[in-house]
Protein backbone atom coordinates (compact mmCIF):
# COMPACT_ATOMS: atom_id res chain seq x y z
CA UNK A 1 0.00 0.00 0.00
CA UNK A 2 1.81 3.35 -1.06
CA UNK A 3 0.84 6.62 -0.32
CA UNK A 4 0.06 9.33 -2.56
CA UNK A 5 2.31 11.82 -3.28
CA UNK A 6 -0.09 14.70 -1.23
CA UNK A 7 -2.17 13.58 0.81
CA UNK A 8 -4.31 15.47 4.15
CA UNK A 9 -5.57 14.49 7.15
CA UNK A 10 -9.22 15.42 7.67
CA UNK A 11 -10.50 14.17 10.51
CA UNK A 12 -13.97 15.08 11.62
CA UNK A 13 -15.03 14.43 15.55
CA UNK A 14 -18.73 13.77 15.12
CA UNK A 15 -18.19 11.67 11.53
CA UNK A 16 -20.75 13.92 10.04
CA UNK A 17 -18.51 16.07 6.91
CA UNK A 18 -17.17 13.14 5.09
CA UNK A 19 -18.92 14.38 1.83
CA UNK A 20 -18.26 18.02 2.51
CA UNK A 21 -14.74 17.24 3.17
CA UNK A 22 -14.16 15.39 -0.32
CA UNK A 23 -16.10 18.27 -2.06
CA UNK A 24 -12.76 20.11 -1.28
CA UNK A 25 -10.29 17.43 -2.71
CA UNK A 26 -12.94 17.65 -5.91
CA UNK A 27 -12.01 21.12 -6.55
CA UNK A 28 -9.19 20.41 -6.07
CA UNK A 29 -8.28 17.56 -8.66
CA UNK A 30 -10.14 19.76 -11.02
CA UNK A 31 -7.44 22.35 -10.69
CA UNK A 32 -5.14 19.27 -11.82
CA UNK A 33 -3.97 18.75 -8.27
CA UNK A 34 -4.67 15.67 -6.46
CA UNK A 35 -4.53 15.37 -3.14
CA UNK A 36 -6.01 11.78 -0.96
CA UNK A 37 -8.44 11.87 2.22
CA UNK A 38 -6.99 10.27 5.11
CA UNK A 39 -9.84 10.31 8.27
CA UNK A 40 -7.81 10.58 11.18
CA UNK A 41 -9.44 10.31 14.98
CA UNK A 42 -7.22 9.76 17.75
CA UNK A 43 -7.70 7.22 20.64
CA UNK A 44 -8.19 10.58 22.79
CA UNK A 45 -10.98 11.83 20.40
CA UNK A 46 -13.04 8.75 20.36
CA UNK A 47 -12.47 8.24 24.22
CA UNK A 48 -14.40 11.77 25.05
CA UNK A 49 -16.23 11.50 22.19
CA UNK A 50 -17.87 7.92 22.89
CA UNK A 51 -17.43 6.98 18.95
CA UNK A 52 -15.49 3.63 17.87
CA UNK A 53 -12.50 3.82 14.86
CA UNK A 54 -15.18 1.92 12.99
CA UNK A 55 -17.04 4.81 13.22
CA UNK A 56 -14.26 6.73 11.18
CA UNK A 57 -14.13 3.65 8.95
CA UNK A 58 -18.07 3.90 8.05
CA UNK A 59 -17.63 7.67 7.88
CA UNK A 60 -14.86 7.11 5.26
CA UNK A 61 -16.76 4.46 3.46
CA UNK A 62 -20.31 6.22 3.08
CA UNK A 63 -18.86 9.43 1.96
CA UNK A 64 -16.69 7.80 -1.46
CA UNK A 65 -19.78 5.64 -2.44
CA UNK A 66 -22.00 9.07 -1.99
CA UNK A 67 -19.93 11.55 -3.74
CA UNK A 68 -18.56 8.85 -6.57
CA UNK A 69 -15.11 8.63 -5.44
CA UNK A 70 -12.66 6.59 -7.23
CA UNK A 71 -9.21 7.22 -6.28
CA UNK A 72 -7.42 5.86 -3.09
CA UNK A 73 -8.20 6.73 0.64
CA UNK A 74 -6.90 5.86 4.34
CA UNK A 75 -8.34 5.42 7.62
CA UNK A 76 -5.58 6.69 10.15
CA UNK A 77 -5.01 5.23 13.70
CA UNK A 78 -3.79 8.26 14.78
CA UNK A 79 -1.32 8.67 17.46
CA UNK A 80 -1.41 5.02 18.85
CA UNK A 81 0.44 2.54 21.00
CA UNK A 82 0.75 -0.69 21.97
CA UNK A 83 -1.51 -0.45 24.73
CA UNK A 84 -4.60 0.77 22.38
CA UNK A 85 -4.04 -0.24 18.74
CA UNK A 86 -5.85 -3.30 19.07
CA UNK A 87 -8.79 -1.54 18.91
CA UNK A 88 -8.19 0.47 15.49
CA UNK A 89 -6.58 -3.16 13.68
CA UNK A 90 -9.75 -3.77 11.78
CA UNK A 91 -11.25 -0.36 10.51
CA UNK A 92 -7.79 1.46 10.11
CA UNK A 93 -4.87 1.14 7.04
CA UNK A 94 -3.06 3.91 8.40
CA UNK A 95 -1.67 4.33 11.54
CA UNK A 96 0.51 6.58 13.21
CA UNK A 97 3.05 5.39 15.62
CA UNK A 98 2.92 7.80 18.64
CA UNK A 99 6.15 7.40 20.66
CA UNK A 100 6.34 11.40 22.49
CA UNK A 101 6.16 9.21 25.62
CA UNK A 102 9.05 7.67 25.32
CA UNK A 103 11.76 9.89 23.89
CA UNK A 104 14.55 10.61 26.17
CA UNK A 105 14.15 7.29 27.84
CA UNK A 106 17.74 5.39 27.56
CA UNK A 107 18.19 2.09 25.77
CA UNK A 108 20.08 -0.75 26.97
CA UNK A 109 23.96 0.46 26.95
CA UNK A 110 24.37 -2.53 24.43
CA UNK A 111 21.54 -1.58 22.13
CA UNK A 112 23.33 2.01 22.03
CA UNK A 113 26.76 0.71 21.51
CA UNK A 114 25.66 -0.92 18.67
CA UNK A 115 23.84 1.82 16.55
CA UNK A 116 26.33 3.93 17.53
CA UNK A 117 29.02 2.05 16.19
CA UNK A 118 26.81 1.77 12.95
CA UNK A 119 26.81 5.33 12.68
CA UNK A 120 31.11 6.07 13.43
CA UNK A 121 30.87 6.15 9.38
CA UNK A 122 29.58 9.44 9.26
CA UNK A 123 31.72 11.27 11.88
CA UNK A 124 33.45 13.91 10.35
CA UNK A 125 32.49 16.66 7.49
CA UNK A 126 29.19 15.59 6.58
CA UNK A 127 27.39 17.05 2.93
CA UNK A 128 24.15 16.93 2.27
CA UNK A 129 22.50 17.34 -1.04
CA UNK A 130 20.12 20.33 -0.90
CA UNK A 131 21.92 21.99 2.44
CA UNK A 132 23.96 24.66 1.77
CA UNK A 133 26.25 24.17 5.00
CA UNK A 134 28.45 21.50 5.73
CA UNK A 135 27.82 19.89 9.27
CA UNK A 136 30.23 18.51 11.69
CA UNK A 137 29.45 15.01 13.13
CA UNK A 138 31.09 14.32 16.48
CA UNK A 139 30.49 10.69 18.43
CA UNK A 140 29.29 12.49 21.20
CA UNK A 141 26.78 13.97 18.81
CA UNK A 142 25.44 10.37 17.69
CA UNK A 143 25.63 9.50 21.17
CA UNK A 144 23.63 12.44 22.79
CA UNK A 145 20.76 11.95 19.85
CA UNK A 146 20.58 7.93 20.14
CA UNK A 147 20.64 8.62 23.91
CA UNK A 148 17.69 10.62 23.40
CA UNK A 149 15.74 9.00 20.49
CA UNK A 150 16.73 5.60 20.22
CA UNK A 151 13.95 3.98 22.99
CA UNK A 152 11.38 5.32 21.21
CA UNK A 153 12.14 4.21 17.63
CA UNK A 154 12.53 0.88 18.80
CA UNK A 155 9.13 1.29 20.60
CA UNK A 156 7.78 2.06 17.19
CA UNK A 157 9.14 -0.71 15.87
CA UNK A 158 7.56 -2.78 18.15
CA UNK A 159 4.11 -1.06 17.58
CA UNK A 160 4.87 -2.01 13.94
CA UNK A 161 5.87 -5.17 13.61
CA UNK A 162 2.77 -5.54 16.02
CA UNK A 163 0.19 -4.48 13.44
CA UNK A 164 2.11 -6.59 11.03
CA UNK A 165 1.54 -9.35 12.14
CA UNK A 166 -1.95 -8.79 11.97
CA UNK A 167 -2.74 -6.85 9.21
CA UNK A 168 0.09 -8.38 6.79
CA UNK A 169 3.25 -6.73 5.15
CA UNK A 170 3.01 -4.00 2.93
CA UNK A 171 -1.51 -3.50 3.95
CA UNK A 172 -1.31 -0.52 5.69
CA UNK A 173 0.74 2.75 5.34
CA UNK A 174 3.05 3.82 8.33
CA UNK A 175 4.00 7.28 9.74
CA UNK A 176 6.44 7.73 12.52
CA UNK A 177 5.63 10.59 14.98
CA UNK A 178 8.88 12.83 17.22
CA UNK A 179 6.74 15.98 16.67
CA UNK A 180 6.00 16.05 20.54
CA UNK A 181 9.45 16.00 21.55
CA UNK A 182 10.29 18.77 24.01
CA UNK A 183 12.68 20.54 21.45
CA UNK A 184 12.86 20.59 17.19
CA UNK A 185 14.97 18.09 15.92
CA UNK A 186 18.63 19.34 14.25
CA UNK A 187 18.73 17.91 10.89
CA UNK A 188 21.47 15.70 11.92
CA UNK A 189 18.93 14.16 14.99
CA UNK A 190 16.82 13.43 12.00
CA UNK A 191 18.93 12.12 9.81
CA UNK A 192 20.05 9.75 12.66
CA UNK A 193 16.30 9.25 13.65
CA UNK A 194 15.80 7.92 9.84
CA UNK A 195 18.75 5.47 10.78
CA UNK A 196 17.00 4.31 13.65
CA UNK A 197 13.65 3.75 12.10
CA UNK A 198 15.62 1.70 8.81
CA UNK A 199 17.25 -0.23 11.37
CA UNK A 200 14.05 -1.21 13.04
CA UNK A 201 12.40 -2.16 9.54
CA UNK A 202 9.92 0.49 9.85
CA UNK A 203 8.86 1.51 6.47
CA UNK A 204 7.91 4.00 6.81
CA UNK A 205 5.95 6.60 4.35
CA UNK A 206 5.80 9.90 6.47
CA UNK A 207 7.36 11.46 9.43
CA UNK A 208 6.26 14.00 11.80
CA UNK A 209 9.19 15.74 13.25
CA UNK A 210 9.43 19.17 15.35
CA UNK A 211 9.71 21.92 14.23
CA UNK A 212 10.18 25.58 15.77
CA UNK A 213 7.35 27.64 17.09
CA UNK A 214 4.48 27.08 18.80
CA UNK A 215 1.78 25.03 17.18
CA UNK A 216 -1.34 25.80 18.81
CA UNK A 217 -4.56 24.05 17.98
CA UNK A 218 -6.71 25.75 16.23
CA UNK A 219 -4.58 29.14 15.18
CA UNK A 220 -1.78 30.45 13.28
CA UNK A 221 1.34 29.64 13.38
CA UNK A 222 3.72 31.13 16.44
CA UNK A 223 7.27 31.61 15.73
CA UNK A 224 10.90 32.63 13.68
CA UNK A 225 9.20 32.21 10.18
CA UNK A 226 12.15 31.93 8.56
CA UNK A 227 13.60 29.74 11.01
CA UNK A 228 11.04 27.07 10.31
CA UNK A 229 11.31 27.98 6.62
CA UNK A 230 14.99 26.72 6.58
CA UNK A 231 13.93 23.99 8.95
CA UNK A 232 11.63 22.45 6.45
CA UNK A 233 13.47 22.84 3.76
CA UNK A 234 16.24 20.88 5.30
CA UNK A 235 14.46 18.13 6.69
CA UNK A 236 13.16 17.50 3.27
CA UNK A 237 17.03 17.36 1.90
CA UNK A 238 17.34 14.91 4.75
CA UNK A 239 14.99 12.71 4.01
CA UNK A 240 15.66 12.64 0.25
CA UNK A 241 19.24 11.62 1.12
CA UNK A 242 18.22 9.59 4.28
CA UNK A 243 15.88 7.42 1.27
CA UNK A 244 18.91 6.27 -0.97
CA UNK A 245 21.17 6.33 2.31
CA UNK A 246 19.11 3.73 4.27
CA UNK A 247 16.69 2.03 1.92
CA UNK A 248 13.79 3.67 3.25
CA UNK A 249 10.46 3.91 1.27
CA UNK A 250 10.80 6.19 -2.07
CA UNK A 251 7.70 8.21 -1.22
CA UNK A 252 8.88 8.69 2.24
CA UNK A 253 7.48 12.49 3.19
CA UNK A 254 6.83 14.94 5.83
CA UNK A 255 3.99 15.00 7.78
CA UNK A 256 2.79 18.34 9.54
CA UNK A 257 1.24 17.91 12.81
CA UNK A 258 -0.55 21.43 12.56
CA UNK A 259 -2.54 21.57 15.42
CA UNK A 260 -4.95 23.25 12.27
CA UNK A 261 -4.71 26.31 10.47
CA UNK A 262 -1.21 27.41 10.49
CA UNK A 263 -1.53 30.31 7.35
CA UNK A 264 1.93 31.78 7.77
CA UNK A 265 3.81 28.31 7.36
CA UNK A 266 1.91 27.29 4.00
CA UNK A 267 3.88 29.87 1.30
CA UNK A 268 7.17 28.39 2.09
CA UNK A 269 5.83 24.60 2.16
CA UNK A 270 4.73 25.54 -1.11
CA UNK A 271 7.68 26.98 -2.16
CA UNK A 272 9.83 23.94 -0.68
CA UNK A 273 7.30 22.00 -2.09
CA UNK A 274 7.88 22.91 -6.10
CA UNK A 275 12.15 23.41 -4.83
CA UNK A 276 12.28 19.87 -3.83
CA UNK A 277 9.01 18.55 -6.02
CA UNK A 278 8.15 16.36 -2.98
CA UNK A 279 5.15 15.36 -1.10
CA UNK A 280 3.29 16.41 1.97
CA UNK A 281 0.92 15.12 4.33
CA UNK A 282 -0.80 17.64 6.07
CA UNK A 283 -2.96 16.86 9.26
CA UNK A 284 -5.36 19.55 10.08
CA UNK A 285 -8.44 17.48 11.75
CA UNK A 286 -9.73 19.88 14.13
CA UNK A 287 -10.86 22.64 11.19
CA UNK A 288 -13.52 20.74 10.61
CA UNK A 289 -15.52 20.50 13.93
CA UNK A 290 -15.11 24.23 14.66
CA UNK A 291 -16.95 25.11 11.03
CA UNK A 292 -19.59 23.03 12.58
CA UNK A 293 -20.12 25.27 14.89
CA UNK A 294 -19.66 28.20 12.57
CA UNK A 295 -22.47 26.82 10.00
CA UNK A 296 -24.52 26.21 13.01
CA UNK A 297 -24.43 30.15 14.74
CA UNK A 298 -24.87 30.79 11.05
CA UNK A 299 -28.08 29.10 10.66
CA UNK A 300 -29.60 31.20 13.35
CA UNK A 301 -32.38 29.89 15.66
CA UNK A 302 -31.79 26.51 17.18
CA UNK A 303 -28.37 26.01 15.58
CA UNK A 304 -26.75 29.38 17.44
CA UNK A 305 -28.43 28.61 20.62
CA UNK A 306 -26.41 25.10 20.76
CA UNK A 307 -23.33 26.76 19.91
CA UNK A 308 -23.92 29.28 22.36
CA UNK A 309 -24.72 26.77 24.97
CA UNK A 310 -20.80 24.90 23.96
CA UNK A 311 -19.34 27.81 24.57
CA UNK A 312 -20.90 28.66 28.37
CA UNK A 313 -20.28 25.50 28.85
CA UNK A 314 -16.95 25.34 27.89
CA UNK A 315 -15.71 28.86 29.69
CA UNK A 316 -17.04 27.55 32.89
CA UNK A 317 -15.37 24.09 32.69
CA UNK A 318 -12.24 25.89 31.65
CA UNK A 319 -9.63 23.85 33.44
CA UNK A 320 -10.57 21.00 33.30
CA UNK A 321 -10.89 21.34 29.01
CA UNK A 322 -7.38 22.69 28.80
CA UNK A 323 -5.86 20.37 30.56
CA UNK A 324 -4.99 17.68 28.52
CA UNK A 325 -4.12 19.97 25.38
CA UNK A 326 -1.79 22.67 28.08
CA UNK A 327 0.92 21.92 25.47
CA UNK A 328 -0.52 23.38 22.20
CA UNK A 329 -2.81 26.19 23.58
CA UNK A 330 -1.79 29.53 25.15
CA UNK A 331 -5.77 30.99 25.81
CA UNK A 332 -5.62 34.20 27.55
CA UNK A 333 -8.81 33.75 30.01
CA UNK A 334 -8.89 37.69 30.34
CA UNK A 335 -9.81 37.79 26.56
CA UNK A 336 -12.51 35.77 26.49
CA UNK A 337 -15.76 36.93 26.14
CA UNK A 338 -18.47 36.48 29.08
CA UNK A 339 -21.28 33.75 28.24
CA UNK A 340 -23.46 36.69 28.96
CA UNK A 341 -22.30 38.73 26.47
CA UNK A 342 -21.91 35.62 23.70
CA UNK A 343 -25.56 34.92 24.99
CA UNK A 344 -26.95 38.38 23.39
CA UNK A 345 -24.50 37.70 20.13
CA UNK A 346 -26.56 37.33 16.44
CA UNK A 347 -25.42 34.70 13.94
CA UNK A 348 -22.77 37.11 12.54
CA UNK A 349 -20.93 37.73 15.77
CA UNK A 350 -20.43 34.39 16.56
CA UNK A 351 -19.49 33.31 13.00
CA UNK A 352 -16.98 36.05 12.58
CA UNK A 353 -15.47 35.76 16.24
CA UNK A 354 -14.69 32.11 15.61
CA UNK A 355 -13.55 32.17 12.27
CA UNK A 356 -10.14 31.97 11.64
CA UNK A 357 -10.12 35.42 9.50
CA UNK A 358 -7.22 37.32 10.75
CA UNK A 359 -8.18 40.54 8.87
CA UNK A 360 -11.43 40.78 10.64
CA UNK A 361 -11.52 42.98 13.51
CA UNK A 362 -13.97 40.69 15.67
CA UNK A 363 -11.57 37.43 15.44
CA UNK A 364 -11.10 35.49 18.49
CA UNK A 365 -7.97 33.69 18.83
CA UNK A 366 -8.88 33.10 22.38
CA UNK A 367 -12.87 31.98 22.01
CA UNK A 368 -11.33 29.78 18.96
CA UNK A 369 -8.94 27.59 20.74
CA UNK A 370 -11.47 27.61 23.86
CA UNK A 371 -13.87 26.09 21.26
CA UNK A 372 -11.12 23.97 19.80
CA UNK A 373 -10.74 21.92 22.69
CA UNK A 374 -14.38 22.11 23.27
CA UNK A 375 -15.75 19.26 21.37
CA UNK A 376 -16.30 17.50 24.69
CA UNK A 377 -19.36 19.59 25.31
CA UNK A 378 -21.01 18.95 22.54
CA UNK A 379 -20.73 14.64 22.88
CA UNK A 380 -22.48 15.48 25.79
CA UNK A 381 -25.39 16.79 24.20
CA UNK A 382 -25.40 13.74 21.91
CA UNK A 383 -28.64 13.85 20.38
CA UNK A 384 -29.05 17.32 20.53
CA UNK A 385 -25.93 18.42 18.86
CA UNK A 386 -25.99 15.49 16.04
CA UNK A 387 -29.65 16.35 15.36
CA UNK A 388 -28.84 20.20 14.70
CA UNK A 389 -26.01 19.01 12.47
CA UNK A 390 -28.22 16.77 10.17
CA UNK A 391 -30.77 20.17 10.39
CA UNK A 392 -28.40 22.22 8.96
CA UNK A 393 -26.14 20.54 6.95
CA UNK A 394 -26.30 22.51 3.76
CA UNK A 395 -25.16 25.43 5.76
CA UNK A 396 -22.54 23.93 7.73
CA UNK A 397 -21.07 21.76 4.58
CA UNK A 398 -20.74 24.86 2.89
CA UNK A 399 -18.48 25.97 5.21
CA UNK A 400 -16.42 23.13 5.72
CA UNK A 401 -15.78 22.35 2.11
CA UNK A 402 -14.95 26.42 1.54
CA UNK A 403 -12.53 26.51 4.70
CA UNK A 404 -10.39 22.80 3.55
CA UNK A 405 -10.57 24.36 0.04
CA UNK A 406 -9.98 28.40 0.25
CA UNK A 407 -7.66 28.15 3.34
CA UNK A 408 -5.93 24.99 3.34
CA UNK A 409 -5.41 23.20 -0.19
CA UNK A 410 -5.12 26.43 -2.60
CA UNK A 411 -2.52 28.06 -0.09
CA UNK A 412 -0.42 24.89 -0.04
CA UNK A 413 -1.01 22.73 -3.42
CA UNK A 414 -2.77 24.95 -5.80
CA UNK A 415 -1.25 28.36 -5.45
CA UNK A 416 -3.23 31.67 -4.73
């Protein structure tokens, strides 16, 4: 099973946008570009959500056979382990191997003798096709980065030879995730990561690495732009080279983690992009169930007062929603608006307060990643919520096929 050459995660928390979301990648292989669906949910996301990956499976399946599409698509286990795979084996054939948890733990001292000894070859003045600058291997360098990195690769090669042996070689597509790592991998971590993940037979067809800046859900993109520009553009030399140097898969590719939505970041991928003629996988799930919530204020009547009921919900159960995302969110609580005051809000308040237009003076950054993180509230409504989306789905599809399309693929693949 081998990837496309773009490809973007869309996943949707309540299942409902399947069609709306292909719409997009319809435009957008009219414009000559194509670009594959992969429905991502997370262990995390199904375990507040009370859904099942077959669930994303069904979601997946009902949504080519409605809109007539013929080209390939993925399910994606996203950001598993050991300890929960088992339950995405049967409805997933993509499936990211989530090993943040156990970076900087230490191999055995034998296990990091030996890789390191593999890697004495490249100690020295080391060239890389594509990077400008020379860099300057040392052992301690190889050390310091297997010391760091080394646990967890062979953790994800444990996850994979796992689903292997269930799902059968070469039936499912593999993507490696560092991109929670405390710090941004150096290209020479990656390049030593690659080793790693070769060594452990991973094949694997995309990696998510770290990058600078903050990547908060839901908004731009916080950081040295041109830091991450040169970033990118060398962690696509490396993995070019790191292809031919280690046997890895020929479509092997970046993945961005994006937390959704980060604008500022998409003219250099694009530009890298055509430089290097590579692929991308992009992951930008949680777009999708915020536009929900923007086609529902927009629909007026009993679509805004739901949404307005998620968000007094959410403000007073603050804590407790940002905890588990305290990493990727930086809400200012000051800036948030009172429920009383989103209570007397009309359809184009809310709308425009949530949606990520950065040129329009009532954008939220705040209320959006409250929201972001908000899902919760609206599984609880079950019914409720899932009724109004059914209700209004012309509205609300509109919006989620303009917002993949407008913001996300013509930025990135397509070109302004």
């Amino acid at each position: 099973m081998i990837l496309e050459k773009y490809s973007i995660g869309i996943g949707d928390r309540f299942a409902h946008q399947g069609k709306a979301q292909l719409d997009a990648l319809i435009k957008a292989k009219a414009q000559g570009v194509f670009i594959v669906p992969v429905w991502n949910k997370s262990y995390r996301e199904h375990t507040i959500i009370k859904s099942v990956p077959a669930d994303t499976r069904n979601e997946a399946d009902e949504a080519v056979n409605a809109v007539g599409w013929k080209d390939a698509y993925y399910v994606d286990a996203d950001h598993i382990g050991l300890k929960n795979v088992g339950d995405f084996m049967e409805s997933s054939d993509f499936f990211t191997l989530d090993v943040a948890d156990f970076i900087s733990e230490i191999s055995e001292e034998r296990e990091l003798h030996e890789f390191i000894k593999k890697q004495v070859k490249y100690v020295g003045i080391f060239d890389i096709p594509g990077i400008d600058e020379s860099f300057q291997i040392t052992v301690e360098m190889v050390e310091k980065t297997a010391r760091k990195f080394l646990y967890a690769i062979k953790e994800a090669g444990k996850i994979y030879r796992h689903i292997e042996s269930v799902k059968g070689k070469d039936a499912f597509v593999t993507e490696v995730s560092v991109d929670e790592s405390n710090e941004p991998q150096t290209p020479v971590e990656l390049f030593f990561i690659l080793s790693a993940v070769a060594e452990e037979g991973i094949p694997a067809q995309t990696i998510a690495p770290k990058f600078t800046g903050r990547f908060n859900k839901g908004v731009d993109y916080v950081g040295d732009l041109q830091q991450f520009t040169k970033e990118f553009e060398e962690d696509i030399a490396i993995i070019n080279f790191a292809i031919k140097e280690f046997s890895l898969p020929a479509n092997l590719k970046l993945s961005i983690h994006s937390g959704s939505d980060k604008f500022s970041i998409y003219p250099p991928i694009r530009k890298a992009l055509q430089k290097f003629d590579t692929g991308l996988h992009l992951k930008t799930a949680g777009t999708t169930w915020l536009e929900e919530l923007i086609g529902l204020a927009m629909a007026g009547g009993d679509g805004l007062d739901i949404v307005k009921e998620v968000y007094k919900k959410a403000y007073f159960r603050f804590e407790e929603l940002c905890k588990p995302y305290a990493a990727v969110i930086d809400i200012n609580k000051d800036r948030l608006p009172s429920p009383e005051a989103v209570g007397r809000w009309d359809e184009g308040t809310y709308a425009s307060t949530l949606r990520h237009d950065q040129k329009c003076e009532l954008y939220n950054s705040n209320f959006r990643q409250l929201l972001h993180i908000g899902y919760k509230i609206a599984a609880e409504m079950v019914n409720r919520y899932l009724d109004g989306l059914v209700k209004h789905e012309k509205v609300i599809a509109q919006n989620v096929t303009e917002n993949i399309y407008e913001r996300h693929l013509k930025p990135i693949f397509i070109g302004e």
